[in-house]
Protein backbone atom coordinates (compact mmCIF):
# COMPACT_ATOMS: atom_id res chain seq x y z
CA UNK A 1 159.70 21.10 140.88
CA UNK A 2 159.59 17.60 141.25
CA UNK A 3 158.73 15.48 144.42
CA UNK A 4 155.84 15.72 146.69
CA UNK A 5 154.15 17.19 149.42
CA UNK A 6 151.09 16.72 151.53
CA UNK A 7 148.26 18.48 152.67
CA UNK A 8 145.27 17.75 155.02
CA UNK A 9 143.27 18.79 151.66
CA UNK A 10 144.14 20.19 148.38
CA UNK A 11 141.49 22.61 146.38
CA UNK A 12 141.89 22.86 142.46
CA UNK A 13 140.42 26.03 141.61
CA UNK A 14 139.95 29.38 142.70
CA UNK A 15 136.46 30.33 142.00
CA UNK A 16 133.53 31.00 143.84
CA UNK A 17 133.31 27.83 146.65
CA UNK A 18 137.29 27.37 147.06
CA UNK A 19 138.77 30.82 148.72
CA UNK A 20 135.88 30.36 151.44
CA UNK A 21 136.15 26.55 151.70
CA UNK A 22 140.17 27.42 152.25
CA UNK A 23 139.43 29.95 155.14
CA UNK A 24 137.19 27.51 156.41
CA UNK A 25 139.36 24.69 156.81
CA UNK A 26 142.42 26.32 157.74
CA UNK A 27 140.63 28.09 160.79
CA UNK A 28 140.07 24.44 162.01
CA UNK A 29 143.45 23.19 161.95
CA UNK A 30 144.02 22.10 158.26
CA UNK A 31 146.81 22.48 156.32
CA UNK A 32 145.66 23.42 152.87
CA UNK A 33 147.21 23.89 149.29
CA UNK A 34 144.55 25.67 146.94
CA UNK A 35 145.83 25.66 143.47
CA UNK A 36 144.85 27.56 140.62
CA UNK A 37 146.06 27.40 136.63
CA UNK A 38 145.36 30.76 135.43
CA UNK A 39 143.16 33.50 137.72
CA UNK A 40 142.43 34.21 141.14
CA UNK A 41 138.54 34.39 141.16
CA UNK A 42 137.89 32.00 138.59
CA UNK A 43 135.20 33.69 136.37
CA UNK A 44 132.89 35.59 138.30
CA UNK A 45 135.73 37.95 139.76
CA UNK A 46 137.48 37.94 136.43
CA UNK A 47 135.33 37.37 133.63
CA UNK A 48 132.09 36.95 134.49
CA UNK A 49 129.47 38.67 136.99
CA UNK A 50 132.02 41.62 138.16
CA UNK A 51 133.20 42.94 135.04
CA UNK A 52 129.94 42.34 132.91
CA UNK A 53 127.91 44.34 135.22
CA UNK A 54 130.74 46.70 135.59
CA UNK A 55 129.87 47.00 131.31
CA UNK A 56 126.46 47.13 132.19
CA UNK A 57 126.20 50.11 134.03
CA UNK A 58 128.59 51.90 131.71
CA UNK A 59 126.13 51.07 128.91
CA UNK A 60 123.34 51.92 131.34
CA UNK A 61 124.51 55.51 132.01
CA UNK A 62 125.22 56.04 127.91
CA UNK A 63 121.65 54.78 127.36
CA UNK A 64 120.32 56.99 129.98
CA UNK A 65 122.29 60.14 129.01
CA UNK A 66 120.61 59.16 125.67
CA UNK A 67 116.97 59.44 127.14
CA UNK A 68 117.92 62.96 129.17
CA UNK A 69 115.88 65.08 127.52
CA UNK A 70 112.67 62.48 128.39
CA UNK A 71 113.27 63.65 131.86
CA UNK A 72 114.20 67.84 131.19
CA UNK A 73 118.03 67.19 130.92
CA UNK A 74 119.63 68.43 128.41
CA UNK A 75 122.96 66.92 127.28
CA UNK A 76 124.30 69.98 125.00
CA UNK A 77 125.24 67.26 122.31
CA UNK A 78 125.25 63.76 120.75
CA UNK A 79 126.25 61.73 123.62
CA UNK A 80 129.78 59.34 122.97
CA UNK A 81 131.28 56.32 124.52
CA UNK A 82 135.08 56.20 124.46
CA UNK A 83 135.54 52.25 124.77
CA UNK A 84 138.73 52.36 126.04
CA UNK A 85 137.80 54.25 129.49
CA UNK A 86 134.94 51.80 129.66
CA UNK A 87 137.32 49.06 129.60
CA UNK A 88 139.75 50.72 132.42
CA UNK A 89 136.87 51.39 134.55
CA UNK A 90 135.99 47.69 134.15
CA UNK A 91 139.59 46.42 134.61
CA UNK A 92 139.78 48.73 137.83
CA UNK A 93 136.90 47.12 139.23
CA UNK A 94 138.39 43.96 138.43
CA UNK A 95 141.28 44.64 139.87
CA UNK A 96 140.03 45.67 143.39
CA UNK A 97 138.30 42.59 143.68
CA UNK A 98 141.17 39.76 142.03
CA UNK A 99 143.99 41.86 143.92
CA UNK A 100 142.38 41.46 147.32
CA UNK A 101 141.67 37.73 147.04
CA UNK A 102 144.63 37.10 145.81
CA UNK A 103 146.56 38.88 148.65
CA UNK A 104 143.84 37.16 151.34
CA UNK A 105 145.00 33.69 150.39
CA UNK A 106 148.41 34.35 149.68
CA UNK A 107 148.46 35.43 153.19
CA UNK A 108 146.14 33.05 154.83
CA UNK A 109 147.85 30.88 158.05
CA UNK A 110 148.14 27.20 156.74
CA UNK A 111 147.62 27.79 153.07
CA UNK A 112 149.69 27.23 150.32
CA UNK A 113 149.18 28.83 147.13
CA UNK A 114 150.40 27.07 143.76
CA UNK A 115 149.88 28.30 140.24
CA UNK A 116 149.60 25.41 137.49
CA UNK A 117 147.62 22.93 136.23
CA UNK A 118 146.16 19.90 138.09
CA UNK A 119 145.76 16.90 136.95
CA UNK A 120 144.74 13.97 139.23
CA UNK A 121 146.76 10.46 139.47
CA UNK A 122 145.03 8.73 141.59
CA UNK A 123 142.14 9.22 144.18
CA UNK A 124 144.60 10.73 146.68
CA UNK A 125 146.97 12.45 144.97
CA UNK A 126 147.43 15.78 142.20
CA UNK A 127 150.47 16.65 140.25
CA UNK A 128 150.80 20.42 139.43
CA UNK A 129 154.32 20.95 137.51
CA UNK A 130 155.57 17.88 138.55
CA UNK A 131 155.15 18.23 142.05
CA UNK A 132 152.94 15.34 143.31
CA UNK A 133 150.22 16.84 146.29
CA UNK A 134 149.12 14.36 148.44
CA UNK A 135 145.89 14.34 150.24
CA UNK A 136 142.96 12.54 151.59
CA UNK A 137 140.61 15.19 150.45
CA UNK A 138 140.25 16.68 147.23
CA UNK A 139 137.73 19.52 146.27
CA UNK A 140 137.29 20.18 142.23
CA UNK A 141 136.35 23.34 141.98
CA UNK A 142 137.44 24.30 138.02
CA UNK A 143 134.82 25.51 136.47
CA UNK A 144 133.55 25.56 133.19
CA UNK A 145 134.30 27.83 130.12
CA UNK A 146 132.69 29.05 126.74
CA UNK A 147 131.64 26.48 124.70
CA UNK A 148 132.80 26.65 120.94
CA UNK A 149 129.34 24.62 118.51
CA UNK A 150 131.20 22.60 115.99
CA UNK A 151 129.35 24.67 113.20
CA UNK A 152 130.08 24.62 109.69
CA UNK A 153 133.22 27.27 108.88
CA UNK A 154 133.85 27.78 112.35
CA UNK A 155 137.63 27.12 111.64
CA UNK A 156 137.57 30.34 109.11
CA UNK A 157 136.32 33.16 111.51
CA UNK A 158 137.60 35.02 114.28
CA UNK A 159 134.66 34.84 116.58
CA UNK A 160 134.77 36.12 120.20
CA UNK A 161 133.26 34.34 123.65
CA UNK A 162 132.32 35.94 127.15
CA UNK A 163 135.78 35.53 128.29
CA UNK A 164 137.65 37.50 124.83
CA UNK A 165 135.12 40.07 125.49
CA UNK A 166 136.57 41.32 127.70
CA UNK A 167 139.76 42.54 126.43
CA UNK A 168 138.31 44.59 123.76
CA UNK A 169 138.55 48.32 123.91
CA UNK A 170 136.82 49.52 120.49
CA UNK A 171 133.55 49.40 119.00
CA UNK A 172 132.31 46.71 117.07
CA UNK A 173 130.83 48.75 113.85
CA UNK A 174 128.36 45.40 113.79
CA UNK A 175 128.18 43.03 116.45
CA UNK A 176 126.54 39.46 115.86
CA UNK A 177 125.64 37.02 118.39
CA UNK A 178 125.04 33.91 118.24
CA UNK A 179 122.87 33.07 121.03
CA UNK A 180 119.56 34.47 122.14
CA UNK A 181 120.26 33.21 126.04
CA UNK A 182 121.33 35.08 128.90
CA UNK A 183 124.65 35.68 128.41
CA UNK A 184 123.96 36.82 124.52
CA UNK A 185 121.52 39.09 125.65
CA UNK A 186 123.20 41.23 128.31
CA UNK A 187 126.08 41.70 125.37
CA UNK A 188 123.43 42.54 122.95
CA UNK A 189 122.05 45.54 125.03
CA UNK A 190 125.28 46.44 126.22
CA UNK A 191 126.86 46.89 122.62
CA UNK A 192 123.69 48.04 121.10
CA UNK A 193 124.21 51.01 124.43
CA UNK A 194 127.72 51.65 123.64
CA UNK A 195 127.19 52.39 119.84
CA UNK A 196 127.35 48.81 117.62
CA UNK A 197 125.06 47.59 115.31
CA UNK A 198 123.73 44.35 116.90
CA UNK A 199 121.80 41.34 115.21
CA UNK A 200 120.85 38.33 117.67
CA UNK A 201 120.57 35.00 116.38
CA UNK A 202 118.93 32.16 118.31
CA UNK A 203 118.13 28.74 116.57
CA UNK A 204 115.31 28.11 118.62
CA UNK A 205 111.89 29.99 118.12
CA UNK A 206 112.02 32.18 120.85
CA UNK A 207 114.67 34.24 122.81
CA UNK A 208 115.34 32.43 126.23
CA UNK A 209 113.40 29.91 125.74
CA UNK A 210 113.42 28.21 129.31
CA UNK A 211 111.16 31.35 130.33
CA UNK A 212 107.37 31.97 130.10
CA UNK A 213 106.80 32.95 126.83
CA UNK A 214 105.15 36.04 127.74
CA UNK A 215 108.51 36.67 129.32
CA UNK A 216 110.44 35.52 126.37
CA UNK A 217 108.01 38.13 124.20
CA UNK A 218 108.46 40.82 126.74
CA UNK A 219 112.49 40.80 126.45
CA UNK A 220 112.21 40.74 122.49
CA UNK A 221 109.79 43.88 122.64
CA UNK A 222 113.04 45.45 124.88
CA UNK A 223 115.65 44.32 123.11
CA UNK A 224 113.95 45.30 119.49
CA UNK A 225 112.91 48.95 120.84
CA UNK A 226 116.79 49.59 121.22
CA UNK A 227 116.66 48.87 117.83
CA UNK A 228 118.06 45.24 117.83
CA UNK A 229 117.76 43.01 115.22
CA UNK A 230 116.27 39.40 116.77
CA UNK A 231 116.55 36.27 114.47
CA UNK A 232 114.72 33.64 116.02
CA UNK A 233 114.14 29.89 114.18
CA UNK A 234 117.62 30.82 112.65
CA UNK A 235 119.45 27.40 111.65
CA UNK A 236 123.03 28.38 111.03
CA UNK A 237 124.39 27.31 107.61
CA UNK A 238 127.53 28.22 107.51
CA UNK A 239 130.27 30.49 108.83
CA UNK A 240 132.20 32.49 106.69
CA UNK A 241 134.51 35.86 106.11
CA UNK A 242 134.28 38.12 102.99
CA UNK A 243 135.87 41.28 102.54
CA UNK A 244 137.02 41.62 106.15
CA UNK A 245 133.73 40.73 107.18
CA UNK A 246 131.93 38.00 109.20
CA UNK A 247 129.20 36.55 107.16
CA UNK A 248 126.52 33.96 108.83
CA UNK A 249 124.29 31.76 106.82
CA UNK A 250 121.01 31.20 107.80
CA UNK A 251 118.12 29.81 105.98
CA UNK A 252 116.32 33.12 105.66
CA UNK A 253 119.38 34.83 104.84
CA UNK A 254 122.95 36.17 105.49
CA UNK A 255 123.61 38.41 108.08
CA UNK A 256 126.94 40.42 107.62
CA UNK A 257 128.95 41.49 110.41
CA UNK A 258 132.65 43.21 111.68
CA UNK A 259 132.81 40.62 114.88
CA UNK A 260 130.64 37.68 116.08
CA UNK A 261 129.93 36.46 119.17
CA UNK A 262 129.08 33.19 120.66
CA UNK A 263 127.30 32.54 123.40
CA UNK A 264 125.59 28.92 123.50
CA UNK A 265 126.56 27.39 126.83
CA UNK A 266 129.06 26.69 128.33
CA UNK A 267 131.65 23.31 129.00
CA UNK A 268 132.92 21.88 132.10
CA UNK A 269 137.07 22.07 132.62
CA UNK A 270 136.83 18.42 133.03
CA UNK A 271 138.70 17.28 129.95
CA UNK A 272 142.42 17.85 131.10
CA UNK A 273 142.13 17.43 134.70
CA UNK A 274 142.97 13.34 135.02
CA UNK A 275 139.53 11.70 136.21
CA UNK A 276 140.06 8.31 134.73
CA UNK A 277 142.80 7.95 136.78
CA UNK A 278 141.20 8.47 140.01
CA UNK A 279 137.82 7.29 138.59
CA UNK A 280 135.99 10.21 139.13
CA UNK A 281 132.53 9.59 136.99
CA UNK A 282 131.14 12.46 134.80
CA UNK A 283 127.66 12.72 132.74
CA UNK A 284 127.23 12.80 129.29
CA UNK A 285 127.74 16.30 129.03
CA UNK A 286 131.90 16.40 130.92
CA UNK A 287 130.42 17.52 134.63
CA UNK A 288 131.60 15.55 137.55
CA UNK A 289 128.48 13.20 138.91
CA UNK A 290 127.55 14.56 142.13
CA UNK A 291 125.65 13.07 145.28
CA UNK A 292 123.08 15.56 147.72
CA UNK A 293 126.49 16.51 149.73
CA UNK A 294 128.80 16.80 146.81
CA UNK A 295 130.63 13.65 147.08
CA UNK A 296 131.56 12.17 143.80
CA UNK A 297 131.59 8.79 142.92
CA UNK A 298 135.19 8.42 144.57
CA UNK A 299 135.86 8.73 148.55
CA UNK A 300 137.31 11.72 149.80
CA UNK A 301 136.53 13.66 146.48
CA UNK A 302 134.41 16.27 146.18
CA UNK A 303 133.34 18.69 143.39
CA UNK A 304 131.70 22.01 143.76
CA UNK A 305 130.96 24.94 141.42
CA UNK A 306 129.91 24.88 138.09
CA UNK A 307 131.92 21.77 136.84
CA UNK A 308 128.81 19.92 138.96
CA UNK A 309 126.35 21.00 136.94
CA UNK A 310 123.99 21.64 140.27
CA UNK A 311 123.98 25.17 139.68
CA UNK A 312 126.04 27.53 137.17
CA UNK A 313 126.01 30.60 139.55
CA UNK A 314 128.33 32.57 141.66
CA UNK A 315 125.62 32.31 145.26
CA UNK A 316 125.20 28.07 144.15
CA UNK A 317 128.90 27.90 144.16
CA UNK A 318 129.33 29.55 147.32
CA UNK A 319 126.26 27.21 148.69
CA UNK A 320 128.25 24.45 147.44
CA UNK A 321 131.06 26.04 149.92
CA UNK A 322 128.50 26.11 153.01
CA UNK A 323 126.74 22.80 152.40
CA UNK A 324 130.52 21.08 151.99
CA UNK A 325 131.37 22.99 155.31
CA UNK A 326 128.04 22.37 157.02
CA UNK A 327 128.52 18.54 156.85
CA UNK A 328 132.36 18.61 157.02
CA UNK A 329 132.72 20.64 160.20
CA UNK A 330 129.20 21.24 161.70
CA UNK A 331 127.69 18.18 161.52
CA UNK A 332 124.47 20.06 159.81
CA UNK A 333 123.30 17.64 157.33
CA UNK A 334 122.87 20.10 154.57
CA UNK A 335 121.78 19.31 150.88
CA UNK A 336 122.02 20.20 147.23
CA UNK A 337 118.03 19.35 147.75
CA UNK A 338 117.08 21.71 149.78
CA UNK A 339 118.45 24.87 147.45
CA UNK A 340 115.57 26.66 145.48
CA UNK A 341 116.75 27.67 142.04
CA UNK A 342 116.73 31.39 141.52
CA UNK A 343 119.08 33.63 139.15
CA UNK A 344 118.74 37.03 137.48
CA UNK A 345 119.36 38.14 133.82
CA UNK A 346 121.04 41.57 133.54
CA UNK A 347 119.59 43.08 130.60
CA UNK A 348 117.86 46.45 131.45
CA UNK A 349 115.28 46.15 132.88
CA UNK A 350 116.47 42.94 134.71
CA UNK A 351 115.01 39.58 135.34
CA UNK A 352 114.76 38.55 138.59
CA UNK A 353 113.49 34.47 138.69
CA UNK A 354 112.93 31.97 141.06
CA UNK A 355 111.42 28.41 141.47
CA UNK A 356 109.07 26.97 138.82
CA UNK A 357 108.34 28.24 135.14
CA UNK A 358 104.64 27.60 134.10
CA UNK A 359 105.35 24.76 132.16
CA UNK A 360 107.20 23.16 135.08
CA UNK A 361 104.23 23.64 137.22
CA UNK A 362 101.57 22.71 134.95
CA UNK A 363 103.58 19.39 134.57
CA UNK A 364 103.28 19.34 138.22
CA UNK A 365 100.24 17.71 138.38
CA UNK A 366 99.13 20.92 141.08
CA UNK A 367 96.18 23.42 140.91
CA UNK A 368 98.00 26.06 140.50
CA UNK A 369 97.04 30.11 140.84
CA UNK A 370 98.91 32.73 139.20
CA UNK A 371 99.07 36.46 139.11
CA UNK A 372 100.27 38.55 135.92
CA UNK A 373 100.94 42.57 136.78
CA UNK A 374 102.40 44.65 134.41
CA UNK A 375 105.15 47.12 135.29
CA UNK A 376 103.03 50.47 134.14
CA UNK A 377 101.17 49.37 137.56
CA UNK A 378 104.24 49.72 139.87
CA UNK A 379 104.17 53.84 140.54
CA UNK A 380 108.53 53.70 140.73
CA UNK A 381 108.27 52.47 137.24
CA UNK A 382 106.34 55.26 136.06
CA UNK A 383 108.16 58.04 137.93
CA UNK A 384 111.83 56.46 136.27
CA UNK A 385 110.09 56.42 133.02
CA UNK A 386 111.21 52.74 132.83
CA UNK A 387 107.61 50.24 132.42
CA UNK A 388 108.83 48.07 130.60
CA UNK A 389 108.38 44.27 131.55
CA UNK A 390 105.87 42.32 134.32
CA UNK A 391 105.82 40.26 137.59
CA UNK A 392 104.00 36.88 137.45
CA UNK A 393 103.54 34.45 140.75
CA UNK A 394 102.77 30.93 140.65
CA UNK A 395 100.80 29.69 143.89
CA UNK A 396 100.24 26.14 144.74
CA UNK A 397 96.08 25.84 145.67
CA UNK A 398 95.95 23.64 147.95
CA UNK A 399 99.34 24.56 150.08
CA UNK A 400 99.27 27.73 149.30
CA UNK A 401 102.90 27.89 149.18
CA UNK A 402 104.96 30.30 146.32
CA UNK A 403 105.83 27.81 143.58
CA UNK A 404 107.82 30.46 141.44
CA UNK A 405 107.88 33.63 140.36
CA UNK A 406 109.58 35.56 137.18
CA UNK A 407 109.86 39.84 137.79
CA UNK A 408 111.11 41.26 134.69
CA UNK A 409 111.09 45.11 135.21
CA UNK A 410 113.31 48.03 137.14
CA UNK A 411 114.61 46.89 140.31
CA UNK A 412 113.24 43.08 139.69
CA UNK A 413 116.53 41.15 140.30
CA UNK A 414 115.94 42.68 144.02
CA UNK A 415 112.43 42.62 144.38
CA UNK A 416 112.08 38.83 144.00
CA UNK A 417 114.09 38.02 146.69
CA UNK A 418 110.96 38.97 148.63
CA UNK A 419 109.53 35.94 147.30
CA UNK A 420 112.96 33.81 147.79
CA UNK A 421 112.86 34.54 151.43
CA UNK A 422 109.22 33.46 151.94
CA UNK A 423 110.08 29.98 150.31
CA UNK A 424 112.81 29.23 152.20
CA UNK A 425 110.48 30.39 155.13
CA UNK A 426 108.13 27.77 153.64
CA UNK A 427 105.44 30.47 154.31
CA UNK A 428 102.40 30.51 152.24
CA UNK A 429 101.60 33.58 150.10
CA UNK A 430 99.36 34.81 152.41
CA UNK A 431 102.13 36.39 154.34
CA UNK A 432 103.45 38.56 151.97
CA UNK A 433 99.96 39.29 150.74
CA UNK A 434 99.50 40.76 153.94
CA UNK A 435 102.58 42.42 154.39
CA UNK A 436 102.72 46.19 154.29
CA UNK A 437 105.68 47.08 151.88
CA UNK A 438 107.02 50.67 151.67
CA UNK A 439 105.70 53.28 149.11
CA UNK A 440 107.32 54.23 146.79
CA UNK A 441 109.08 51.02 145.41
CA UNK A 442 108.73 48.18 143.10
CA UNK A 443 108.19 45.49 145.75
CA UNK A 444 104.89 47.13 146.83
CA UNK A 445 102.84 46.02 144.24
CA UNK A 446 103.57 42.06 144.73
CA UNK A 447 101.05 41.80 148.01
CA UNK A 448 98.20 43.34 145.50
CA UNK A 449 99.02 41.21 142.70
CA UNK A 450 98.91 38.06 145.69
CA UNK A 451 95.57 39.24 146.40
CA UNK A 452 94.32 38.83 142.59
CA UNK A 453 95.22 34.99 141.65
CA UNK A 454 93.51 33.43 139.03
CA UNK A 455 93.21 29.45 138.31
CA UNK A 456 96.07 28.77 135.85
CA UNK A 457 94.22 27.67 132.56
């Protein structure tokens, strides 16, 4: 189709922040064209958080049906995992969730749905097979995607990502990831759960390594009691295949393996989506420059999401959505600013994290108080069998205001929003230390760990 068209705003992207920002602005008069090049839901609904947890609690319920007789149970048998009824389940899941966005916008009053890839040509207008969109507003909302290291024989393998993942229906006999992250983790466990042999390999010395290390140690100890194999200070020689096999050269050795993973980052979708011609400024690292309200560095664009690099989560893409509304439509001056950083790793136990690390508040410059509980202490840990892990809370001194807080352990990617809420309160720990939580559960032991801060040495 050739010609154009125009639109009170056009929205590249699907993801997280667009679907809402579409509603929005269509319930306030707007006539809208949302486009999207390849899946409704960008990658949380597709590829990401919905069908990796989906994997995660299949794994889950094979590991526990492992552990039955620990609690009385007995299975009457080895227990199996038929990969291809995992993957249906997932796809299922998936399904529900894509199918009903899709069929929300598709019907949406003032909205105009278009599949193909946008590419800006000039600060006010967006050709998407050959159609030219027209608009004074423009929301990027793309994304980002694996990123592919340029190491040595990486040409020579067949090596999967997040997003390939998911298509497989088999067993990997020997799974190798490179990547001792988040992302690299949860497939570790997961694999490790269904049946593979797994080896992690991580070039820097210590598995997620923008955690306290006592919470970097306490994952390893997790991760190696399922019996997988951490490499940590493992350079990466050189990529190679032998015998049908995936070989990886490190320093200390070669690991051997039927499939390898990567999972080292990820990359903005910035590199085929025109920004030179509108002049839409990036850092060094492809994600669109963005101000405290999302504004890049061209009038009447915006970009929100992960390709911003403010935040590469589904709930800070969705933020993006509300602070882009708030100061659109509400005249509420909200900010990028005012968001505290939190985010969860889904191994099992989870992670649940938010605000500072203990570097980050050491470099502070505050006196800062911290408690350190371990899970044996919380009595729902002990009665699921499951102590693995610890909380720690960071306290500001003087303020006495939550700086941060890390809760690796059953039930920590929900108990920390306990602390969230009080921060965004600005309360000071005091309140929850006083609070009276309910008995038994895993948030009742973070007002007596409040009431036992130390000086942080």
């Amino acid at each position: 189709m050739n010609g154009s068209r125009k639109f009170d705003a056009v929205i590249v992207g699907t993801g997280q922040a667009g679907p809402p920002l579409a509603g929005r602005m269509t319930r306030e008069g707007m006539k809208v064209a949302i486009v999207e090049r390849k899946l409704i839901g960008g990658t949380c609904v597709n590829i990401g958080c919905t069908p990796t947890k989906a994997l995660v609690a299949s794994a889950r319920a094979a590991h526990m049906a492992r552990r039955a007789a620990d609690f009385g149970v007995e299975t009457g048998g080895p227990v199996t995992v038929d990969m291809k009824r995992v993957k249906a389940r997932k796809d299922a899941i998936v399904a529900q969730s894509h199918d009903g966005l899709a069929d929300w916008l598709r019907n949406m009053e003032n909205l105009t749905v278009i599949e193909g890839h946008a590419r800006l040509e000039s600060a006010t207008a967006v050709r998407v097979n050959g159609e030219l969109l027209e608009s004074e507003r423009i929301i990027l909302n793309v994304g980002a995607r694996a990123r592919v290291p340029d190491l040595p024989g990486i040409g020579e393998v067949a090596y999967l990502t997040d997003s390939s993942m998911m298509e497989i229906d088999f067993l990997p006999d020997h799974l190798a990831v490179i990547g001792g992250s988040y992302l690299g983790l949860e497939f570790a466990q997961m694999y490790r759960r269904f049946g593979s042999r797994v080896t992690v390999i991580e070039k820097g010395d210590r598995l997620v390594g923008r955690e306290d290390e006592e919470i970097s140690a306490a994952v390893r100890d997790i991760l190696e009691g399922e019996d997988i194999d951490v490499r940590t200070g493992a350079d990466i020689l050189r990529l190679g295949r032998r015998d049908g096999a995936v070989t990886v050269g490190l320093k200390s050795g070669e690991v051997v393996a039927s499939h390898v993973l990567l999972a080292v980052g990820r990359t903005p979708n910035t590199d085929d989506l025109g920004l030179s011609a509108a002049g839409v400024d990036t850092d060094d690292a492809g994600h669109i420059e963005v101000d405290d309200r999302l504004r890049t560095s061209v009038p009447g664009i915006w970009a929100v999401g992960d390709v911003n690099g403010r935040g590469a989560f589904t709930h800070t893409s969705y933020n993006d959505y509300e602070i882009l509304a708030a100061n659109m439509f509400d005249d509420d001056p909200r900010r990028v600013s005012d968001r505290i950083p939190c985010y969860a790793m889904y191994i099992d136990p989870p992670l649940g994290r938010v605000g500072m690390s203990e570097a980050e508040a050491r470099e502070s410059g505050r006196r800062v108080l911290v408690g350190t509980r371990g899970m044996e202490d919380v009595s729902r840990a002990r009665e699921r069998s499951e102590t693995q892990g610890l909380m720690k809370v960071l306290v500001d001194a003087d303020s006495e205001r939550i700086l941060g807080a890390s809760i690796l352990g059953i039930g920590g990617d929900e108990a920390v929003h306990s602390l969230i809420d009080a921060m965004y309160a600005d309360a000071p720990y005091t309140t929850v230390k006083r609070a009276v939580h309910i008995h038994p559960t895993v948030s009742e032991l973070i007002p007596t760990l409040l009431g036992d801060l130390a000086p942080l040495d």
